[in-house]
Protein backbone atom coordinates (compact mmCIF):
# COMPACT_ATOMS: atom_id res chain seq x y z
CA UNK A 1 0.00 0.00 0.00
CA UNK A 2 1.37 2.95 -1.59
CA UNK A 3 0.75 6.71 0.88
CA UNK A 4 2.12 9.76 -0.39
CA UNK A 5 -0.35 12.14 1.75
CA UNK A 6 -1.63 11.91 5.29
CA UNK A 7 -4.97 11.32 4.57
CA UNK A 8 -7.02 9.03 2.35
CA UNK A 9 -10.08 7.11 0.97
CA UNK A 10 -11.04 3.68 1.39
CA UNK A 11 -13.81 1.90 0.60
CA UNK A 12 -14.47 -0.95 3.11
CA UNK A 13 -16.27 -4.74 2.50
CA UNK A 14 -16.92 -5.67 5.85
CA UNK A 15 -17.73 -9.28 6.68
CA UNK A 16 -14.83 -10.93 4.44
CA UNK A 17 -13.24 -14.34 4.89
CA UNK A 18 -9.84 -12.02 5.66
CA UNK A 19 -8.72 -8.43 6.37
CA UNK A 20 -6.49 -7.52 3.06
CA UNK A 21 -5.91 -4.50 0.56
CA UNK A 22 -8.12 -5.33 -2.91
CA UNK A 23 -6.73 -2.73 -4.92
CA UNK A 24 -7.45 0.96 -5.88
CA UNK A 25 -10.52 2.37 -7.46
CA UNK A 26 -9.67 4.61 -9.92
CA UNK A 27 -12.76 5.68 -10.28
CA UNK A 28 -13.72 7.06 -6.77
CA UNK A 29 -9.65 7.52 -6.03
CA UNK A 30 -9.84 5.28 -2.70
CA UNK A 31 -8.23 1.85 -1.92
CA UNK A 32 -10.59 -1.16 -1.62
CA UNK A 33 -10.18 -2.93 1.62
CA UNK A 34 -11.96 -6.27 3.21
CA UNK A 35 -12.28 -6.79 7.02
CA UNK A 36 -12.95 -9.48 8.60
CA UNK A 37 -15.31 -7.97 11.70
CA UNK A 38 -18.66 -7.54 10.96
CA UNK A 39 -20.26 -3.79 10.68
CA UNK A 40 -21.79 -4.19 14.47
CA UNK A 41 -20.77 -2.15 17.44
CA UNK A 42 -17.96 -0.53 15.83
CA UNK A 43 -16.12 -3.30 15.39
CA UNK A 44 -15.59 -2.75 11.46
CA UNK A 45 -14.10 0.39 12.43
CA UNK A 46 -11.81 -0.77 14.85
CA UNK A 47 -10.63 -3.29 12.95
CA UNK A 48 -9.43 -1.40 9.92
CA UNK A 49 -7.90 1.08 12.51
CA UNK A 50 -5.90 -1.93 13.65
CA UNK A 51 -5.28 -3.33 9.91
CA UNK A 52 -4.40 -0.24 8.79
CA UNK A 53 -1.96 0.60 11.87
CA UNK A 54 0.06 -2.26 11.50
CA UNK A 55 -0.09 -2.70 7.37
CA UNK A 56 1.74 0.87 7.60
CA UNK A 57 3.47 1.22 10.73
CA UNK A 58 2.03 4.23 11.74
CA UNK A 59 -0.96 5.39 13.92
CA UNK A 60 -4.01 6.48 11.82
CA UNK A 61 -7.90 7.61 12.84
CA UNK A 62 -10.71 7.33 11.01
CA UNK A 63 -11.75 11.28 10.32
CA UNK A 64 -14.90 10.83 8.29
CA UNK A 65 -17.16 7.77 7.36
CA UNK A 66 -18.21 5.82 10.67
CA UNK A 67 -21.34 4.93 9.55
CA UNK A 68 -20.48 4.37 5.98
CA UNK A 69 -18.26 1.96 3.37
CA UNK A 70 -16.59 5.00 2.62
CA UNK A 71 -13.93 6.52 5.26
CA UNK A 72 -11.17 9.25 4.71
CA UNK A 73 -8.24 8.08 6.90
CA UNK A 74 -6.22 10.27 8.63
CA UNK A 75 -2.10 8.79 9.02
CA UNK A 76 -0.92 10.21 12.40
CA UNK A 77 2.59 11.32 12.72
């Protein structure tokens, strides 16, 4: 996963068989990502907050999006 600003898109499929990077949407210019939580109680949420963390080694927050499949991610430095 390729970052060259401190905040993106994503575009979440919550409910997979594994949490991975699917690609990038040109289209809607936001990386496709499956988690393995379900959307329930947050837990989609925190689990691409934990994904995300330790796929790039960094601390991030989730700025925009809680209620949706599409989130703008914020890295923390």
């Amino acid at each position: 996963m390729d970052i060259h600003s401190n905040k993106f898109r994503i575009i979440v499929k919550p409910n997979a068989k594994e949490s991975k990077v699917e690609g990038f949407d040109k289209e809607k210019d936001a990386f496709r990502i499956s988690i393995k939580a379900k959307p329930e109680d947050n837990r989609a949420n925190i689990e691409i907050i934990k994904f995300l963390s330790k796929l790039l080694k960094k601390r991030i927050k989730i700025i925009s999006g809680f209620k949706s499949r599409e989130k703008i991610i914020e890295v923390i430095n």
